[in-house]
N, C-alpha and C. Protein backbone atom coordinates (compact mmCIF):
# COMPACT_ATOMS: atom_id res chain seq x y z
N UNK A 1 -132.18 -134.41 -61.64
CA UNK A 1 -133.41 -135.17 -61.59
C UNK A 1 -133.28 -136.49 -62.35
N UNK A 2 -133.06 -136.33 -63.49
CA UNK A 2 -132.98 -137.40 -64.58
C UNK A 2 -131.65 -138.24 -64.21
N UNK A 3 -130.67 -138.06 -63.45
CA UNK A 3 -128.98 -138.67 -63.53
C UNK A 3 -129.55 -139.81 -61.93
N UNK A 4 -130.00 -139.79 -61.36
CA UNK A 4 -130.26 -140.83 -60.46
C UNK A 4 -131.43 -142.23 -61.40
N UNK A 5 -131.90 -142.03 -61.94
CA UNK A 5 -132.65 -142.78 -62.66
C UNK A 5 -131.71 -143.24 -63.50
N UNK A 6 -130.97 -142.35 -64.42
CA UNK A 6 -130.21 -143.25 -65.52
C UNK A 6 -128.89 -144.12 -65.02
N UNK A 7 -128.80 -143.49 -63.13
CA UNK A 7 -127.64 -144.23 -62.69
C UNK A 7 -128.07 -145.83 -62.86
N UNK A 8 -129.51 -146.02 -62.28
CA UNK A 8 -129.88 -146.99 -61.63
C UNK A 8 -130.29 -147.83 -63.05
N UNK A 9 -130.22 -147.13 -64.50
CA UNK A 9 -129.94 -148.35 -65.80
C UNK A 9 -128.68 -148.17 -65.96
N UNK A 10 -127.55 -147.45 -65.35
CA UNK A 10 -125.95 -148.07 -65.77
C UNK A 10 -126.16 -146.99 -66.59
N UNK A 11 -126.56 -145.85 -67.04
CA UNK A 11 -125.83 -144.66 -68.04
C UNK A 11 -125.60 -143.52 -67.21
N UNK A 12 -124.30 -143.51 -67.16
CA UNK A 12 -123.43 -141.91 -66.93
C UNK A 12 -123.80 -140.93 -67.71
N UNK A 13 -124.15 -140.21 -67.09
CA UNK A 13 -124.52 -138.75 -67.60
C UNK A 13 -123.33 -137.63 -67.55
N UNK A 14 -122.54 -137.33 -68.28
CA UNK A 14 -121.72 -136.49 -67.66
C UNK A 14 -122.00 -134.92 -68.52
N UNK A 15 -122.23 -134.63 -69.36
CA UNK A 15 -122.81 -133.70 -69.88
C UNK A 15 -123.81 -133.17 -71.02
N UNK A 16 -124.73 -132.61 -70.45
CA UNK A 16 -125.66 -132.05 -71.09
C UNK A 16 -125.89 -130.44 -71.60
N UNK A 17 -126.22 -130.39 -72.98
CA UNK A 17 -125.79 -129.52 -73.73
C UNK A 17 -127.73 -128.96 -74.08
N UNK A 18 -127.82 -127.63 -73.51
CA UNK A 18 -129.17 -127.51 -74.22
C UNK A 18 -129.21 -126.17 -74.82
N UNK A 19 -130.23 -126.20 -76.03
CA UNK A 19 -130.34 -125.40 -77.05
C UNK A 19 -131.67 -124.38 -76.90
N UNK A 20 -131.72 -123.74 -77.28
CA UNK A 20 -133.18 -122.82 -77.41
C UNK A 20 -133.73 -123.16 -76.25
N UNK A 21 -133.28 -122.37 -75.16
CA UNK A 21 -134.21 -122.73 -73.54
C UNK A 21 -135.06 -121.29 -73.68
N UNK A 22 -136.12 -121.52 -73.77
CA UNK A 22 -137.24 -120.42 -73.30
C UNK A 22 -138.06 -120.21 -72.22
N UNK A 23 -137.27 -119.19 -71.52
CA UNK A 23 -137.33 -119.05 -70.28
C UNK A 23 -139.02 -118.33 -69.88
N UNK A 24 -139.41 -118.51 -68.96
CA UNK A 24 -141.00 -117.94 -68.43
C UNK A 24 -141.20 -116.69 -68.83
N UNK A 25 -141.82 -116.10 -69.19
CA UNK A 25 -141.85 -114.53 -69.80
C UNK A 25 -141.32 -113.77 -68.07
N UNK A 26 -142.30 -113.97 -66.98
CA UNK A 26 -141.74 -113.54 -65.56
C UNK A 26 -140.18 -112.94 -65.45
N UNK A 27 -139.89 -114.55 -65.80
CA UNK A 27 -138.26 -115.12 -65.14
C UNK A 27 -137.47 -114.01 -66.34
N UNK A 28 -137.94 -114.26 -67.66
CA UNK A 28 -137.15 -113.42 -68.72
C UNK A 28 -136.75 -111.65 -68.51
N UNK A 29 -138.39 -110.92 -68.53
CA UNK A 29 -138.25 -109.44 -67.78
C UNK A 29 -137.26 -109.39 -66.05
N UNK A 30 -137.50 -110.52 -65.46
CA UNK A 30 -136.71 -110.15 -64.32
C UNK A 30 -135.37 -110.62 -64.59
N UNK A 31 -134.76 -110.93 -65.47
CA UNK A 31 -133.62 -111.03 -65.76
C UNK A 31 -133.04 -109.53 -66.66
N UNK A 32 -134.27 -109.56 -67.69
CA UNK A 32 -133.97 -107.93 -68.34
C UNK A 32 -133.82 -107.05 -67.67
N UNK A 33 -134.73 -106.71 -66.55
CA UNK A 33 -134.83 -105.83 -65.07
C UNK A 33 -133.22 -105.45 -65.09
N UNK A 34 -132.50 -106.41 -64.04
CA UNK A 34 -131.47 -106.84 -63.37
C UNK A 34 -130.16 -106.40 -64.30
N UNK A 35 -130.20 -106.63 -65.46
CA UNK A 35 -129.15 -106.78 -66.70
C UNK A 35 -129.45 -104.86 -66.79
N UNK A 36 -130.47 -104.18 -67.04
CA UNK A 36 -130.65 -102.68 -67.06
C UNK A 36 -130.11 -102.21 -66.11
N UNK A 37 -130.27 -102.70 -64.81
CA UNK A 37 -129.80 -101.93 -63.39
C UNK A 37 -128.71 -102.00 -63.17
N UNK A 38 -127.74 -102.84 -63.70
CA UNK A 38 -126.61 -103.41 -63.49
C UNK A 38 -125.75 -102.14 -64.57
N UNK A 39 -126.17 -102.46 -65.97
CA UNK A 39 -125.75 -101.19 -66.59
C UNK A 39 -125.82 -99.70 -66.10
N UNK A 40 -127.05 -99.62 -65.68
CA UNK A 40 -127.34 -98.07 -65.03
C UNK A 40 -126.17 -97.95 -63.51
N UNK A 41 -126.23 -99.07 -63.23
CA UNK A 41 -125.27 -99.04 -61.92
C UNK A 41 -123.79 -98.67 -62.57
N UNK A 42 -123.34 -99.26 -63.44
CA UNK A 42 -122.26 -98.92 -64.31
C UNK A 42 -121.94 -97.81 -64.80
N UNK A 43 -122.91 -97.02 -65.39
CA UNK A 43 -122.79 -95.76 -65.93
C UNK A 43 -122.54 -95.15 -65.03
N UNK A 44 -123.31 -95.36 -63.80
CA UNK A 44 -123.79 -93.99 -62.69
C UNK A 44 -121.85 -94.14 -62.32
N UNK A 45 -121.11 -95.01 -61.99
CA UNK A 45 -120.56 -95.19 -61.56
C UNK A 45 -118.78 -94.37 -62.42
N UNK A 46 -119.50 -94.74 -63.66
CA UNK A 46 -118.51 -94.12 -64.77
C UNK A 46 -118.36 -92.27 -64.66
N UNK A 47 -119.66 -92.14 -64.58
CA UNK A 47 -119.89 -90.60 -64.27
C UNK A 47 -119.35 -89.84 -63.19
N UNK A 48 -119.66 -90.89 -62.18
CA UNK A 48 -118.84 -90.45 -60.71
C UNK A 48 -117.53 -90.28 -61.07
N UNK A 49 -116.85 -91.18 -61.60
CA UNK A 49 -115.49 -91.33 -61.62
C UNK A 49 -115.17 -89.79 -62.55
N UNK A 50 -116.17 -90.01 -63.72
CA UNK A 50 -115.43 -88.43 -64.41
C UNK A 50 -115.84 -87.01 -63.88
N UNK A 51 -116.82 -87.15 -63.03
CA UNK A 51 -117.01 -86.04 -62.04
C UNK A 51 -115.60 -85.54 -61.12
N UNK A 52 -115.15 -86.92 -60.56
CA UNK A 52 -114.29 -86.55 -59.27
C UNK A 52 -112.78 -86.06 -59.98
N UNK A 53 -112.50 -86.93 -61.34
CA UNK A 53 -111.49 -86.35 -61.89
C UNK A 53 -111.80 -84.53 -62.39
N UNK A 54 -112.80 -84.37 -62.61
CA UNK A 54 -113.11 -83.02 -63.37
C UNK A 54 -112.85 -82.14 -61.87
N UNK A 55 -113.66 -82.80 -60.46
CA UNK A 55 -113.04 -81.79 -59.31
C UNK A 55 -111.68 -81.38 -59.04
N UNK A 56 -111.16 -82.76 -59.59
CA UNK A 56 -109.33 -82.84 -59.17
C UNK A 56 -109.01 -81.60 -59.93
N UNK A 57 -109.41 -81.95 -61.25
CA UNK A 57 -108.40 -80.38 -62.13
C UNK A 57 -108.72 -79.75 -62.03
N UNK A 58 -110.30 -79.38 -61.21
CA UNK A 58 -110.51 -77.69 -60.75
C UNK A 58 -109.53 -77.47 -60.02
N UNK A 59 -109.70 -77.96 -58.72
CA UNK A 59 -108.85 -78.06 -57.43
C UNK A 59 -107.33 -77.97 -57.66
N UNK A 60 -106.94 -78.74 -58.65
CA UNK A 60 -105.68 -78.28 -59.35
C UNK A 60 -105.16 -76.99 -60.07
N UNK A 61 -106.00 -76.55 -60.31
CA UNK A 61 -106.23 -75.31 -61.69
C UNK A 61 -106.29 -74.11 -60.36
N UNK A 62 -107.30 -74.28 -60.10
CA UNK A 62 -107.56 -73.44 -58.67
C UNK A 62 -106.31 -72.81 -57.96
N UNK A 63 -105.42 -74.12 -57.15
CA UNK A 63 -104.32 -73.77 -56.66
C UNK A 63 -103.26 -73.31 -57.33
N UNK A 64 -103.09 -73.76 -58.79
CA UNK A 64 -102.19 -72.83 -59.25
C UNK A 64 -102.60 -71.54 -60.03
N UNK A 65 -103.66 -71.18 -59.53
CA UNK A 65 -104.28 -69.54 -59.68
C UNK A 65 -104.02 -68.84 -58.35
N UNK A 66 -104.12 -69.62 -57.57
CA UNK A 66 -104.18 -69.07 -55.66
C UNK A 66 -102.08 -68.73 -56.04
N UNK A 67 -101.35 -69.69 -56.21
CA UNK A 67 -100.39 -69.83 -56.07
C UNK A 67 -99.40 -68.63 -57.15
N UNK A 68 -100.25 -68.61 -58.12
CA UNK A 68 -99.68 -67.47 -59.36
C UNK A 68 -99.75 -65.54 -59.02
N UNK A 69 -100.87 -65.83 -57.83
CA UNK A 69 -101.75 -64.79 -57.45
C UNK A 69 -100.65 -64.37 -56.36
N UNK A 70 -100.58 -65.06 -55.82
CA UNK A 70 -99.18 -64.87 -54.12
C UNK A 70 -97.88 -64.80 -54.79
N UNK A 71 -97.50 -64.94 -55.31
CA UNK A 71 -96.08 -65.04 -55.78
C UNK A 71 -96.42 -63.64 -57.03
N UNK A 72 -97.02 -63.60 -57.99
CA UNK A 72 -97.06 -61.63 -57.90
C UNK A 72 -97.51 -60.58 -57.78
N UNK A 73 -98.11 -60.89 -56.11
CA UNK A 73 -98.85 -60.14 -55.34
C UNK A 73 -97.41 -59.49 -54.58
N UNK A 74 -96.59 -60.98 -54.44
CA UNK A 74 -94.87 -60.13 -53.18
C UNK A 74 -94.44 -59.03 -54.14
N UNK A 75 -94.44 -59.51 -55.98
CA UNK A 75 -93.50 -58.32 -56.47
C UNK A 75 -94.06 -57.17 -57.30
N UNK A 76 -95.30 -57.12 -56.66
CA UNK A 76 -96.11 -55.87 -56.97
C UNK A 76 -95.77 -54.65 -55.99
N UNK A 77 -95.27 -53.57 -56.12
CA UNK A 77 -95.03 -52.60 -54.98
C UNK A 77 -96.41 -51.66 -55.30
N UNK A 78 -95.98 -50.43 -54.68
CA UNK A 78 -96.97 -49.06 -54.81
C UNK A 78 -95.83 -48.60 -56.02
N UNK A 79 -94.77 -48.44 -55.82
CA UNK A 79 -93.16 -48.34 -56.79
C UNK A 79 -93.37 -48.61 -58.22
N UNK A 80 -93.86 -49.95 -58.54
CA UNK A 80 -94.07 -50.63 -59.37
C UNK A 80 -95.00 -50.00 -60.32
N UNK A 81 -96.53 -49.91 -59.22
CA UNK A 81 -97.73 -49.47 -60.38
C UNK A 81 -97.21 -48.05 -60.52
N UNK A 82 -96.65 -47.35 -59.81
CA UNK A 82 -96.55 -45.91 -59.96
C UNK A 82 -95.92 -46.01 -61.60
N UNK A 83 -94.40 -46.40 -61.36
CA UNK A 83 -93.71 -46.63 -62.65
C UNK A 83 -94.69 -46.70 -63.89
N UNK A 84 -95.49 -48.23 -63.53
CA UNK A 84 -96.36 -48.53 -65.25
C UNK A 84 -97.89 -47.54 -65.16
N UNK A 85 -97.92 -46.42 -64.47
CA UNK A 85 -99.34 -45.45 -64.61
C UNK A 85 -97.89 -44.45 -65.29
N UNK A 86 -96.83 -43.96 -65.18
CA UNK A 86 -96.23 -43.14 -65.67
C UNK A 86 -95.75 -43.61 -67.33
N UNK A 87 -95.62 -45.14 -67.27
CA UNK A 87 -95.43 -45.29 -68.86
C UNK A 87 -96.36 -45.23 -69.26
N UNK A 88 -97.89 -45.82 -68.83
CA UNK A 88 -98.95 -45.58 -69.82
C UNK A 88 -98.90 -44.36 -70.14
N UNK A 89 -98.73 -42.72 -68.74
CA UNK A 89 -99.21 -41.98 -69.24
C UNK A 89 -98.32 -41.48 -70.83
N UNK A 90 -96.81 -41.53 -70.90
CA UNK A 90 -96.26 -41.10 -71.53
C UNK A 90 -97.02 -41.53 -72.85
N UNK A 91 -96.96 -43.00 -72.97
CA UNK A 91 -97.55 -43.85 -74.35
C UNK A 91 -98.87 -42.79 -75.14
N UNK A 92 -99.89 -42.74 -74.17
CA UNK A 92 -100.86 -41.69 -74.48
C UNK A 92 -100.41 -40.41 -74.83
N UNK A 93 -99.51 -39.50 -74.06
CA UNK A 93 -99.05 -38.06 -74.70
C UNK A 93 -98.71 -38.28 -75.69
N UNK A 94 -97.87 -39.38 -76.11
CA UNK A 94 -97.10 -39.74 -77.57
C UNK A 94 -97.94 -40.01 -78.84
N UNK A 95 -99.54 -40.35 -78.08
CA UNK A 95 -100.44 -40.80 -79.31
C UNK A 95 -101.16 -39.46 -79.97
N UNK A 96 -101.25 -39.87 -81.50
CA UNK A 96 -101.62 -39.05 -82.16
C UNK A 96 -103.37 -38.72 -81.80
N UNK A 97 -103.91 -39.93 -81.22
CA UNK A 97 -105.24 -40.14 -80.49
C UNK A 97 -105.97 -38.31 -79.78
N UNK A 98 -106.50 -37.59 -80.47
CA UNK A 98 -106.84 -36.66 -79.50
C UNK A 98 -107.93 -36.44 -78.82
N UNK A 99 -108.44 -37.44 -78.48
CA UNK A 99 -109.75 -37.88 -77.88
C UNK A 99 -109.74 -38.31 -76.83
N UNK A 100 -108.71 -38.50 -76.23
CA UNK A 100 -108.72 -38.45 -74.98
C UNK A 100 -108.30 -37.66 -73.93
N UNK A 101 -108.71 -37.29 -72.94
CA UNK A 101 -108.55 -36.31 -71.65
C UNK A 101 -107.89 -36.82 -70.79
N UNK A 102 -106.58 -36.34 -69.97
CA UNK A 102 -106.02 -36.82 -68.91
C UNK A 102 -106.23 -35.39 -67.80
N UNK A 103 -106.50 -35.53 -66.35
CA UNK A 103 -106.81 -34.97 -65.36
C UNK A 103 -106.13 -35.68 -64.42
N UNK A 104 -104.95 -34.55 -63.49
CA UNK A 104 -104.55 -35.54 -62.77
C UNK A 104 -105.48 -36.09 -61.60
N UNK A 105 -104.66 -37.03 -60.86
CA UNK A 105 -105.58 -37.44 -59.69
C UNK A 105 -105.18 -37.45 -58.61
N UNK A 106 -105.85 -36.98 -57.76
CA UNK A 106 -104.89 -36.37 -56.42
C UNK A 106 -104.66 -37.57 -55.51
N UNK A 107 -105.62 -38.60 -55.22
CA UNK A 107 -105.45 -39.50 -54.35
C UNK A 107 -103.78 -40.36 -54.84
N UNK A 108 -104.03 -40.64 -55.77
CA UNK A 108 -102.37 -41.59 -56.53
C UNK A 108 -101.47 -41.05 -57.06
N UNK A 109 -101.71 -39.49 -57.10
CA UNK A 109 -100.82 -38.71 -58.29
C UNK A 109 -101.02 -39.43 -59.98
N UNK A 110 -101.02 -40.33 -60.04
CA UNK A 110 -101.10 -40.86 -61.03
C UNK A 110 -102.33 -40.02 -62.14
N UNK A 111 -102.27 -39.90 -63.03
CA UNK A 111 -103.63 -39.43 -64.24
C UNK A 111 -104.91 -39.93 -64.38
N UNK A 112 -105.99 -39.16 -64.55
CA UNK A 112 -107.35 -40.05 -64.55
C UNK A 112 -107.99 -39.57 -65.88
N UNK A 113 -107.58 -41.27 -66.92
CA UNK A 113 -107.65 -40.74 -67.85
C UNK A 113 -108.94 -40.65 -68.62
N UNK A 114 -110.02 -40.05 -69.18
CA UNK A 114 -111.31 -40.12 -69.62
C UNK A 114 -111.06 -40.31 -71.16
N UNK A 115 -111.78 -41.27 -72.44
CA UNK A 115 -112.21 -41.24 -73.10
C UNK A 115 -113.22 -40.33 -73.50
N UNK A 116 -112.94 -39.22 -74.55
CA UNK A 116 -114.06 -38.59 -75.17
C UNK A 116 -115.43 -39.14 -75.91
N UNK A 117 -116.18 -38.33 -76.10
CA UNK A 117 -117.58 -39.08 -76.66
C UNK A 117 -117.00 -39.70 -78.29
N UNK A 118 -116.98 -40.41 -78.94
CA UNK A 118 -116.74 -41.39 -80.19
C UNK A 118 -117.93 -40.70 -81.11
């Protein structure tokens, strides 16, 4: 506004420096507005990001539970549990513990062992 007028007395204007501008109360809240939303847009955005990482290491964690689960599920036999139901049972005959009841069990052969009343 002012630099066409001071052309036309011969002064170049080339920069202007201003101090304490007090802006319309309006113009001020809609700038505060804008500056809040912008942050909230930020956060929301921060959160997303640590959401999708927190899915990754489920999804990660997950598969190597799926993956731990298949690999000794192959070297589990009927062979196998038979074996460790025959060491538990021995471990128990060996205990001085006499509170407990073993009955065999016809479906597994294996022992069905009951805890007495405490």
């Amino acid at each position: 506004m002012a630099e066409p007028v001071a052309r036309e007395k011969g002064i170049a204007i080339e920069k202007v420096l201003l101090r304490a501008v007090k802006l319309p109360q309006l113009v001020a809240e809609a700038i505060e507005r804008k500056l809040q939303a912008e942050q909230q847009a930020e956060q929301m955005k921060f959160i997303l990001d640590k959401e999708r990482q927190e899915a990754d290491r489920k999804r990660i964690e997950a598969q190597g539970i799926s993956d731990f689960q298949r690999i000794i599920s192959q070297g589990i036999t009927q062979s196998l549990l038979d074996w460790n139901g025959i060491e538990a049972t021995e471990k128990l005959a060996s205990s001085p513990n006499s509170k407990i009841v073993i009955i065999g069990n016809p479906k597994s052969g294996l022992p069905l062992i009951l805890e007495g009343q405490k």
